[in-house]
N, C-alpha and C. Protein backbone atom coordinates (compact mmCIF):
# COMPACT_ATOMS: atom_id res chain seq x y z
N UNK A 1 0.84 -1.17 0.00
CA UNK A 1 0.00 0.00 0.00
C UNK A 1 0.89 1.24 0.00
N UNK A 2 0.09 2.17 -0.90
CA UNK A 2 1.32 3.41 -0.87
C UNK A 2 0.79 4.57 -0.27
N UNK A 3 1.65 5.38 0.71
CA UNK A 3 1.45 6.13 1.51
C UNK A 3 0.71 7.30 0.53
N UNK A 4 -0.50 7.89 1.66
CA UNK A 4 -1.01 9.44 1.09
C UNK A 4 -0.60 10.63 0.24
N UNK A 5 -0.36 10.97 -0.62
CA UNK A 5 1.00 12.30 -0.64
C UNK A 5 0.91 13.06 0.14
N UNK A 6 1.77 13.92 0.31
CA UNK A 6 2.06 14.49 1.38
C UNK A 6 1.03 15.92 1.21
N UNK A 7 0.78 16.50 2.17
CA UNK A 7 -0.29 17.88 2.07
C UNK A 7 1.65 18.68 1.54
N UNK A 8 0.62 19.85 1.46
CA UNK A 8 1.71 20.79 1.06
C UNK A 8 2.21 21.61 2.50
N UNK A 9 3.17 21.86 2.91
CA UNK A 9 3.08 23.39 3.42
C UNK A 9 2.53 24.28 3.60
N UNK A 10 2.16 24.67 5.12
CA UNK A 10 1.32 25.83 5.04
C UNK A 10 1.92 27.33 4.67
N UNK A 11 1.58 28.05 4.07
CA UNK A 11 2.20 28.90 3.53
C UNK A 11 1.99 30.32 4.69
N UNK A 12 3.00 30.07 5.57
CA UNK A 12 2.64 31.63 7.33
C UNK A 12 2.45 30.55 8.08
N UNK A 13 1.77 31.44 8.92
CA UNK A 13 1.48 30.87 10.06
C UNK A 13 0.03 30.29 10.03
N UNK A 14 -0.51 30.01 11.31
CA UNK A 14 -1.76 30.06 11.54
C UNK A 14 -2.27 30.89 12.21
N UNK A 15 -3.28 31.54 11.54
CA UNK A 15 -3.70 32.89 12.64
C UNK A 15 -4.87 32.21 13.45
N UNK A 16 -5.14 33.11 14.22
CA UNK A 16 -6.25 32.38 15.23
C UNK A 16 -7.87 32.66 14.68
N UNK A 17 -8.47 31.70 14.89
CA UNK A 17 -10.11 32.20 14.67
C UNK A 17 -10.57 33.59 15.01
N UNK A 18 -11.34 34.37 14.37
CA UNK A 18 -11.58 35.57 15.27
C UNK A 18 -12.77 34.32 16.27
N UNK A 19 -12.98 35.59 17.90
CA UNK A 19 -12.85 34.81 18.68
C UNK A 19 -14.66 35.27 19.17
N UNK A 20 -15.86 34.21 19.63
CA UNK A 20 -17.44 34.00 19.67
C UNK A 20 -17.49 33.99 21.16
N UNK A 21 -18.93 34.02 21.08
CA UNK A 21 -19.49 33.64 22.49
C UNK A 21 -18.72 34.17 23.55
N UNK A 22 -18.69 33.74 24.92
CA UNK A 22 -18.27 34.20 25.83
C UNK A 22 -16.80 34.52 25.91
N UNK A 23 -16.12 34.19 24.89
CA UNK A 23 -14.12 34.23 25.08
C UNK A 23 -14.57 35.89 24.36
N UNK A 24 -15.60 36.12 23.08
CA UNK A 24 -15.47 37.45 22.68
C UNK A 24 -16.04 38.20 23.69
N UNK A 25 -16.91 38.09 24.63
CA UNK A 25 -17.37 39.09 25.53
C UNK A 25 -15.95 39.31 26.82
N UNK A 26 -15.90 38.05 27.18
CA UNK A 26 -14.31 38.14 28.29
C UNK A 26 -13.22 39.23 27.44
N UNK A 27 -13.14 38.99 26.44
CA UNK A 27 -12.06 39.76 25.69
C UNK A 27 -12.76 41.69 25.77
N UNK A 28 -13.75 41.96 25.34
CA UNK A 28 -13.95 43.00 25.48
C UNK A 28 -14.56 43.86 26.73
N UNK A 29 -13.97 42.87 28.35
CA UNK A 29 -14.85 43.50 28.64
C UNK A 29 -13.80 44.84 29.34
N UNK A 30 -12.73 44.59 28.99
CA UNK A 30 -11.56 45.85 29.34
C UNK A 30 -12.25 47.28 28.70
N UNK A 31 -12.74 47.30 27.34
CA UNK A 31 -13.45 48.53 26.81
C UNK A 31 -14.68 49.14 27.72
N UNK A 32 -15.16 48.12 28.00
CA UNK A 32 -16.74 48.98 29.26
C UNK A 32 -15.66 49.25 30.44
N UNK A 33 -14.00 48.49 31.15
CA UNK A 33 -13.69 49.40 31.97
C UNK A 33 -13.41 50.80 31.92
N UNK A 34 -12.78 50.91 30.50
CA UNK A 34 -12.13 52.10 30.03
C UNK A 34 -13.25 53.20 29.73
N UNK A 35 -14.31 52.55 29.36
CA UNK A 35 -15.64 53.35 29.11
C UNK A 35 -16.11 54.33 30.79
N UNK A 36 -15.81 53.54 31.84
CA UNK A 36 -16.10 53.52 33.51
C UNK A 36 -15.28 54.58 33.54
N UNK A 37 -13.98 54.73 32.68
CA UNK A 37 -12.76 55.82 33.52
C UNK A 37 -11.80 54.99 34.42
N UNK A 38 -12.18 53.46 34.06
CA UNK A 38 -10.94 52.74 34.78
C UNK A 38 -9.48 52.69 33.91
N UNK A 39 -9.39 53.23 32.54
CA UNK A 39 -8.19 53.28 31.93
C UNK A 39 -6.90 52.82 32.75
N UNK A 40 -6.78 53.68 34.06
CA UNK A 40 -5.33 53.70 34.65
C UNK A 40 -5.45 52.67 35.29
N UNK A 41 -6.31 51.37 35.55
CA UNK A 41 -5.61 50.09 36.50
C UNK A 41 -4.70 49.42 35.27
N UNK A 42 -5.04 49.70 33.85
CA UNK A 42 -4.18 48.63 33.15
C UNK A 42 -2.93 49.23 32.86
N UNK A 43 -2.63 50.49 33.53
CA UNK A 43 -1.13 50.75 34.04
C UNK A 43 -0.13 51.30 32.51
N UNK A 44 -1.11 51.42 31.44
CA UNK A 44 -0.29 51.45 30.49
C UNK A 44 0.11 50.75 29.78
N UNK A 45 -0.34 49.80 29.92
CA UNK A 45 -0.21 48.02 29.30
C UNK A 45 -1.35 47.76 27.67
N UNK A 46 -1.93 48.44 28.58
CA UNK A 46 -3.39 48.56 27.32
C UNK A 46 -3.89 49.68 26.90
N UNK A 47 -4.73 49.79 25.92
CA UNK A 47 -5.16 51.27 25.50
C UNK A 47 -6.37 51.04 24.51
N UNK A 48 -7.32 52.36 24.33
CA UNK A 48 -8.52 52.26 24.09
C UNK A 48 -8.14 52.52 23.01
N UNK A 49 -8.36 52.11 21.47
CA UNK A 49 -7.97 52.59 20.54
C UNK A 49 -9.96 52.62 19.76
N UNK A 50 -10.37 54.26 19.66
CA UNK A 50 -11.69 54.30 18.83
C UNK A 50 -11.61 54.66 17.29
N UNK A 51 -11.67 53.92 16.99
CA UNK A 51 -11.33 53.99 14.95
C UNK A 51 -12.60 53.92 14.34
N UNK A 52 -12.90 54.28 12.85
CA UNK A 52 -14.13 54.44 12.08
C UNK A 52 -14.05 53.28 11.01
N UNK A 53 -15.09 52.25 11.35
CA UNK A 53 -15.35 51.48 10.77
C UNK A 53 -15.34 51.83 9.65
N UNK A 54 -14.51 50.54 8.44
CA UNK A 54 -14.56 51.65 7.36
C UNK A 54 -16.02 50.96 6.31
N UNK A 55 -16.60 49.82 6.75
CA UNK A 55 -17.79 49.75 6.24
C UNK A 55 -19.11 50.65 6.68
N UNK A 56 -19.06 50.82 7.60
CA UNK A 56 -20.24 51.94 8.29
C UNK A 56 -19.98 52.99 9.06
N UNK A 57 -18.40 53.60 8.97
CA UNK A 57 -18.14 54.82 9.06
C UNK A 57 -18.74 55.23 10.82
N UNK A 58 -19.62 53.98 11.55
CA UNK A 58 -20.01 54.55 12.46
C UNK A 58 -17.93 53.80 13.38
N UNK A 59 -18.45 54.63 14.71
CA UNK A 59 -17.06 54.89 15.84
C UNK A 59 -17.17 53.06 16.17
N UNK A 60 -15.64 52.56 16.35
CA UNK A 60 -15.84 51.22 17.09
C UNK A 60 -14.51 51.04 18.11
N UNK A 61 -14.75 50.31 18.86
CA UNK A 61 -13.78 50.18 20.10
C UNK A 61 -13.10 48.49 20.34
N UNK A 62 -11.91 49.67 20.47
CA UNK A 62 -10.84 48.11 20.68
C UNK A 62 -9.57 48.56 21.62
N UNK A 63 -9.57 47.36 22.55
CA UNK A 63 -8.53 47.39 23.78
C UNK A 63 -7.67 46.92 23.12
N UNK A 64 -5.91 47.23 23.15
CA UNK A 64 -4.89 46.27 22.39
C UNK A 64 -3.79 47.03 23.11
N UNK A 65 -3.11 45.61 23.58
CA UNK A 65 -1.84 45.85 24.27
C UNK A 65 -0.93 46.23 23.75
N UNK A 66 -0.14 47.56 24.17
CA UNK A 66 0.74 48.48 24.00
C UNK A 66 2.18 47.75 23.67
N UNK A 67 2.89 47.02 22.80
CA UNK A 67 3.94 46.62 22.51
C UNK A 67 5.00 47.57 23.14
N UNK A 68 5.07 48.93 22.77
CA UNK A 68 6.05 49.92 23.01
C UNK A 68 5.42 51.46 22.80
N UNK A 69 5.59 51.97 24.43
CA UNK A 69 5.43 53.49 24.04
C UNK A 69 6.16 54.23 23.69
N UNK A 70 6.29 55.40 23.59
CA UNK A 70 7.78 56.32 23.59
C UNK A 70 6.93 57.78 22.41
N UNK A 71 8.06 58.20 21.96
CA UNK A 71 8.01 59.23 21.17
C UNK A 71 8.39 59.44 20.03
N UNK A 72 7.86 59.94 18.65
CA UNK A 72 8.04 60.41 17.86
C UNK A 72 8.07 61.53 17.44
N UNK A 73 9.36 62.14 16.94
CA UNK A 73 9.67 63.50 16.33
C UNK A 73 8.70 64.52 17.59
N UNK A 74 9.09 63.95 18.94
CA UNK A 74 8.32 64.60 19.84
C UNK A 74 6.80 64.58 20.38
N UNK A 75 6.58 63.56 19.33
CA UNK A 75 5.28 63.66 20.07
C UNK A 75 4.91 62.42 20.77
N UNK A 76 4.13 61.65 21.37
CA UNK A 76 3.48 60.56 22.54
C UNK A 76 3.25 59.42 20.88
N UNK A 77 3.76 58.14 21.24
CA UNK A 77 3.32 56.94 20.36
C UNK A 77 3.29 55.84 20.63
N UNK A 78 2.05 55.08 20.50
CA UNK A 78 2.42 53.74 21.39
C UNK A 78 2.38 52.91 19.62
N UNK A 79 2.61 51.73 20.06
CA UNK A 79 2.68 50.58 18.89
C UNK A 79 2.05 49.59 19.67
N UNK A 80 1.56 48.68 18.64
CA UNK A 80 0.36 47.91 18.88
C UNK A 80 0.49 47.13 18.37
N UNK A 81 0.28 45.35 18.05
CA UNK A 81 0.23 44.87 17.28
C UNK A 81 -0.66 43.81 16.95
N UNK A 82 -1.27 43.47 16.01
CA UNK A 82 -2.46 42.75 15.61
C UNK A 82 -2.33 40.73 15.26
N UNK A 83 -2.49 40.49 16.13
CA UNK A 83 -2.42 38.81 16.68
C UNK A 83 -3.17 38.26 15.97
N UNK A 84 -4.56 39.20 15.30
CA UNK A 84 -5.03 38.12 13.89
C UNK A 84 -4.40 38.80 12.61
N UNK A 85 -3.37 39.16 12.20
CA UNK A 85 -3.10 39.92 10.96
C UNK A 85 -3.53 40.76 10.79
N UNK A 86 -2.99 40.93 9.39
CA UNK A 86 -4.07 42.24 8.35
C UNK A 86 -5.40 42.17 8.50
N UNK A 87 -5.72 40.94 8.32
CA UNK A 87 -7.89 41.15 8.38
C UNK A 87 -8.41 41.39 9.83
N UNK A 88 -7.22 41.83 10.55
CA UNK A 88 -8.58 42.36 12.16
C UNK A 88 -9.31 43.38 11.62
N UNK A 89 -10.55 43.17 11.84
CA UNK A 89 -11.19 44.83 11.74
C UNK A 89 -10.37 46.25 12.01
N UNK A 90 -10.20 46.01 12.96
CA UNK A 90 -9.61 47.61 13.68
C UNK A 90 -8.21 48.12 12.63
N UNK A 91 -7.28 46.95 12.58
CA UNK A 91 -6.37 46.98 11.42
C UNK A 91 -6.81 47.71 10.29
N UNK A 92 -7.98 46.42 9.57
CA UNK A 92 -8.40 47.34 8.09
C UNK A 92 -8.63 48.82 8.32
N UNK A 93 -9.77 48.53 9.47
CA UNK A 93 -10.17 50.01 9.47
C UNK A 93 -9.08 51.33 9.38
N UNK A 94 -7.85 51.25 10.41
CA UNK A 94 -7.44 51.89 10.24
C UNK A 94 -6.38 52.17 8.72
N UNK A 95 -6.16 51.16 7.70
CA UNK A 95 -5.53 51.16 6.53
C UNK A 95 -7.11 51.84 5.55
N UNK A 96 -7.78 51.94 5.91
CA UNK A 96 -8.71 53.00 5.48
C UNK A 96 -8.91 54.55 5.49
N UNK A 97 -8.68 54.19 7.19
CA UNK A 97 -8.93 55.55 7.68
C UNK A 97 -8.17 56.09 8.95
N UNK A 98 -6.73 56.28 8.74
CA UNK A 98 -5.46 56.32 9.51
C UNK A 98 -6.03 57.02 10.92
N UNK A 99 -6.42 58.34 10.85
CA UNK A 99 -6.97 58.90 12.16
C UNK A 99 -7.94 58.17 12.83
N UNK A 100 -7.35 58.32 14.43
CA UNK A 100 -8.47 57.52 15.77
C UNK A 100 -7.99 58.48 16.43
N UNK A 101 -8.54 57.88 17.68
CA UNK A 101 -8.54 58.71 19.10
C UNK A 101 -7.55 56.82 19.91
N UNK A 102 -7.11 57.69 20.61
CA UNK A 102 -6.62 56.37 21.87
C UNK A 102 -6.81 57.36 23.09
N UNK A 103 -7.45 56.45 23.90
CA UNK A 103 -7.37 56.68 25.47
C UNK A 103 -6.60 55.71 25.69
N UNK A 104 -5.33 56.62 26.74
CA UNK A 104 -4.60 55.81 27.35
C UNK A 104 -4.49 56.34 28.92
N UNK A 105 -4.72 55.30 29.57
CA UNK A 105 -5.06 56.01 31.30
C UNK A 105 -6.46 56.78 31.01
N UNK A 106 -6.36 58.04 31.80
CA UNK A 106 -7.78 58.89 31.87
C UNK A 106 -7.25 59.75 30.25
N UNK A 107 -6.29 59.89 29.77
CA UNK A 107 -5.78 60.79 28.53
C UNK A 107 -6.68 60.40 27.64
N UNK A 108 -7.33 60.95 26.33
CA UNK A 108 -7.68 61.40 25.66
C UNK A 108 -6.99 61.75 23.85
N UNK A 109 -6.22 60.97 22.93
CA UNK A 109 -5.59 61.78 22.19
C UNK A 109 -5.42 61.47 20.80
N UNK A 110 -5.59 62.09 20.21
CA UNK A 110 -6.17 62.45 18.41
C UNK A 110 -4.48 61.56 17.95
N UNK A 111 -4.84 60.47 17.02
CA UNK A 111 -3.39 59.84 16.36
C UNK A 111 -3.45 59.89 15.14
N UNK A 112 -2.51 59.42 14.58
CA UNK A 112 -2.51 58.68 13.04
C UNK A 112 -1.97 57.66 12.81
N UNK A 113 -2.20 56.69 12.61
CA UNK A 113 -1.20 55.40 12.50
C UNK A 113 -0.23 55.34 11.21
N UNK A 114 0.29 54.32 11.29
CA UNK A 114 1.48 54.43 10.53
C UNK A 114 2.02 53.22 10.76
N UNK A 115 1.93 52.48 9.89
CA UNK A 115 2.56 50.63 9.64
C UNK A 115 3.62 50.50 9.56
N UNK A 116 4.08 49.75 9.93
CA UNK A 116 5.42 49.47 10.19
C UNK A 116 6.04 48.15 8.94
N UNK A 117 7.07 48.31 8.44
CA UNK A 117 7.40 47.65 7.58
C UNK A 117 7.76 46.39 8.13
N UNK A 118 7.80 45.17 8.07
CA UNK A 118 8.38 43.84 8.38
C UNK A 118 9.67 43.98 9.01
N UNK A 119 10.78 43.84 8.55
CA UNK A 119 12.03 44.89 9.39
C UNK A 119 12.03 45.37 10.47
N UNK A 120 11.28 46.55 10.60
CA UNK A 120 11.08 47.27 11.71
C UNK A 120 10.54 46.36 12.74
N UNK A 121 9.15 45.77 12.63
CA UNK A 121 8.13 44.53 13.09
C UNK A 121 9.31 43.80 13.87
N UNK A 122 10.25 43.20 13.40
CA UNK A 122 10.72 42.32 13.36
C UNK A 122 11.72 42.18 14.63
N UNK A 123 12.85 43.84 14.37
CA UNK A 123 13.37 44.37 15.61
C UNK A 123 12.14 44.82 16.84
N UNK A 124 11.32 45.17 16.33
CA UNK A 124 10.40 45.39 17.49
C UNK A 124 10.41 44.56 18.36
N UNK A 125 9.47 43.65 17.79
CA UNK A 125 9.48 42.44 18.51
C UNK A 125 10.41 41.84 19.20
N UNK A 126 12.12 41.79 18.48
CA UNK A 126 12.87 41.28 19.57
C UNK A 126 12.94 42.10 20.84
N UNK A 127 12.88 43.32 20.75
CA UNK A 127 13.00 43.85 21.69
C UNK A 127 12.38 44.08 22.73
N UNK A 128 10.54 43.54 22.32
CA UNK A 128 9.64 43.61 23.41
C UNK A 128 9.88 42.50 24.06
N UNK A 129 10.37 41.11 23.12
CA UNK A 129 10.86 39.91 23.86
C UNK A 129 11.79 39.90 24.71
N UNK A 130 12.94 40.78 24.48
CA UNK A 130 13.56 40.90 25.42
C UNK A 130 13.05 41.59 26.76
N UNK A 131 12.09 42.47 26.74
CA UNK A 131 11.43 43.35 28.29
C UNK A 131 10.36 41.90 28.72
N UNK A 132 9.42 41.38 27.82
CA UNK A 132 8.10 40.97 28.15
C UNK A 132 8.40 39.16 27.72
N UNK A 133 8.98 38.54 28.35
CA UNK A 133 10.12 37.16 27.36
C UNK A 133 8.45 36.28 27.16
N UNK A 134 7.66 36.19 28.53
CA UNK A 134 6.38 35.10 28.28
C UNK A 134 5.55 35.57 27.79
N UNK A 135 5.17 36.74 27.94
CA UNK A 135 4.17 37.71 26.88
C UNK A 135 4.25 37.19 25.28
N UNK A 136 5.73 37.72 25.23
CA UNK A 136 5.82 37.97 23.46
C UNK A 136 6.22 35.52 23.07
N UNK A 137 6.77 35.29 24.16
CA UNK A 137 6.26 34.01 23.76
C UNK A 137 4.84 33.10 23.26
N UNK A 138 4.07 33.22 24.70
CA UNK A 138 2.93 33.11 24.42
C UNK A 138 1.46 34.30 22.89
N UNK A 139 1.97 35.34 22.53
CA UNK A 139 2.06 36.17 21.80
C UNK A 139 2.63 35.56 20.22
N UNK A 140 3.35 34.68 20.16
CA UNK A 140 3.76 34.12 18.88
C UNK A 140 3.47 32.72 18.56
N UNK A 141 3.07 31.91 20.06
CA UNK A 141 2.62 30.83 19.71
C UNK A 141 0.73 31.19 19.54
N UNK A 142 0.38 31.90 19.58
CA UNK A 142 -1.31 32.24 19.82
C UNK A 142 -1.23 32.34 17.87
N UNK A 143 -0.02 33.51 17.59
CA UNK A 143 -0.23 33.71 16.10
C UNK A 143 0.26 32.81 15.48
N UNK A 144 0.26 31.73 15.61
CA UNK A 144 1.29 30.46 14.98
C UNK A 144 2.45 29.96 14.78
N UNK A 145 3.60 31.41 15.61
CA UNK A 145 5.17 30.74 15.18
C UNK A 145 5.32 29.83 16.55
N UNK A 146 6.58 29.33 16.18
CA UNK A 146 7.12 28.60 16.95
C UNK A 146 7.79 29.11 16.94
N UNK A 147 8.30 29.80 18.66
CA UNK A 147 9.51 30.58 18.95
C UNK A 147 10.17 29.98 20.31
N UNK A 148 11.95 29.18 19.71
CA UNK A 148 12.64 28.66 20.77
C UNK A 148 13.36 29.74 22.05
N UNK A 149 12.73 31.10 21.93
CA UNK A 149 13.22 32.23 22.60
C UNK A 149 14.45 32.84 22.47
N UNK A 150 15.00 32.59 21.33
CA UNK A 150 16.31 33.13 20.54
C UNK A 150 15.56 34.02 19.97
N UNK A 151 16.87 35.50 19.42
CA UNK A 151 16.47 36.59 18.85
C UNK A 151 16.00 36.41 17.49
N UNK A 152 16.82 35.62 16.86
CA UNK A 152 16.19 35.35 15.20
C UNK A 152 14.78 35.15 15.37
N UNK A 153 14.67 34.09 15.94
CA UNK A 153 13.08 33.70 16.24
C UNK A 153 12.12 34.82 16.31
N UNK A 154 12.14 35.61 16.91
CA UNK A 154 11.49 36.97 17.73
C UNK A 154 11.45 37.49 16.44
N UNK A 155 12.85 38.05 15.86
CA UNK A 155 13.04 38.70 14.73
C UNK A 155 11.89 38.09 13.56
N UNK A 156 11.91 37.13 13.26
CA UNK A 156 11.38 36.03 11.80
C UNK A 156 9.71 36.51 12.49
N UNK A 157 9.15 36.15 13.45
CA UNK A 157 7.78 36.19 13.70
C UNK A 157 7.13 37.59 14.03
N UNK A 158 7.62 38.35 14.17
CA UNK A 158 7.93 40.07 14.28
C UNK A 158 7.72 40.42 13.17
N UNK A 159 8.58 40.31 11.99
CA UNK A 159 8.23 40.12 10.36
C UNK A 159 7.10 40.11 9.94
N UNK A 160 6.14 39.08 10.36
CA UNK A 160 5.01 38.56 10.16
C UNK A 160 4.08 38.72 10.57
N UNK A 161 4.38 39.72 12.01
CA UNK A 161 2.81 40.35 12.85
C UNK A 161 3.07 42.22 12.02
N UNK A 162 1.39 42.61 12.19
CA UNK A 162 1.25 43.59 11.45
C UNK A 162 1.44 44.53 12.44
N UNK A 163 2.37 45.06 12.74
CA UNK A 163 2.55 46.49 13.99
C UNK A 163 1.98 47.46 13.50
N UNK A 164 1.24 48.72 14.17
CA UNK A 164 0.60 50.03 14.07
C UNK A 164 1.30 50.63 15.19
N UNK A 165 1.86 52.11 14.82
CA UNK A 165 2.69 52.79 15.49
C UNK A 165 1.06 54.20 15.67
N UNK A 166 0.82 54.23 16.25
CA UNK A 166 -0.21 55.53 16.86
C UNK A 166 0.09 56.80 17.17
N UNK A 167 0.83 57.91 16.20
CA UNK A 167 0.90 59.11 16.85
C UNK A 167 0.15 60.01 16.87
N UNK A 168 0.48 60.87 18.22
CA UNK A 168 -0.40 61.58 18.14
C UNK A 168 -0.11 62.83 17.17
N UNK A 169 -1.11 63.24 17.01
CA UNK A 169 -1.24 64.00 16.31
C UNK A 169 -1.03 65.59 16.77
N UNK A 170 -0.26 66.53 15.99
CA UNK A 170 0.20 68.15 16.53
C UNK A 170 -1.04 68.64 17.23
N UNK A 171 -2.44 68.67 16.85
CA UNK A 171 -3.58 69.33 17.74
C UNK A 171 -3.89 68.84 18.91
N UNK A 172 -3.48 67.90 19.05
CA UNK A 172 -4.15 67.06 20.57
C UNK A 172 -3.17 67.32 21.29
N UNK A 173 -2.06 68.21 21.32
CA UNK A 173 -0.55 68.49 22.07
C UNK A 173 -1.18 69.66 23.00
């Protein structure tokens, strides 16, 4: 008897299901804190990001953990990065329609995003691995790599997650 042929290669990773039922309500229920004015227990870790749907233009809300804050050309920027790819909503939306608002803590502040090339992604990532080592582990096995906690590793699956850099914008200063 002759063996099956072989499937092919998956071509990436595996991204995760978007996520139903009660795991999607557990997941959002950080947005009704931030909605409360509890922003500051998640310490800066997380942030309210409100973007415009770009099918119905109406406002939508999404909590997403802060990879790296800091500054650009002076102004406040966090980076973010998207654990289902390119097709998260909030993603597209914003490759539609670059301007949101992020609440971060009780703050308030007008951004623009700005994608980050693979490269960049890539050093990112090692570097959050290096501050956050089980985070950005568990963080790459959720998006499908297999990472032995070496820098290449970090680097190669970094590549492959879609980072959004959030600045703010000169009026909200």
């Amino acid at each position: 008897m002759t063996p099956p042929p072989a499937e092919p290669a998956a071509s990436g990773p595996r991204r995760p299901a978007p996520l139903t039922g009660w795991r999607r309500s557990a997941v959002r229920a950080p947005v009704q804190l931030f909605r409360m004015g509890l922003g500051p227990v998640f310490r800066g870790r997380l942030l309210l990001l409100v973007h415009t749907g770009h099918l119905t233009g109406e406002p939508r809300r999404t909590v997403l953990e802060v990879v790296e804050a800091g500054r650009v050309g002076g102004r406040r920027a966090w980076t973010v990065a998207s654990g289902f790819g390119a097709h998260a909503h909030w993603y597209r939306n914003l490759q539609e329609s670059p301007q949101a608002v992020v609440q971060a803590g009780r703050g308030y502040h007008a951004v623009s995003a700005r994608f980050l090339p693979p490269a960049e992604g890539g050093e990112l990532m090692a570097r959050y691995a290096a501050r956050r080592p089980r985070t950005a582990r568990r963080l790459c096995a959720y998006t499908g790599f297999g990472v032995d906690g070496g820098t290449e590793d970090y680097r190669r699956a970094g590549a492959a997650i879609p980072f959004v850099v959030l600045v703010e914008d000169h009026s909200s200063t």
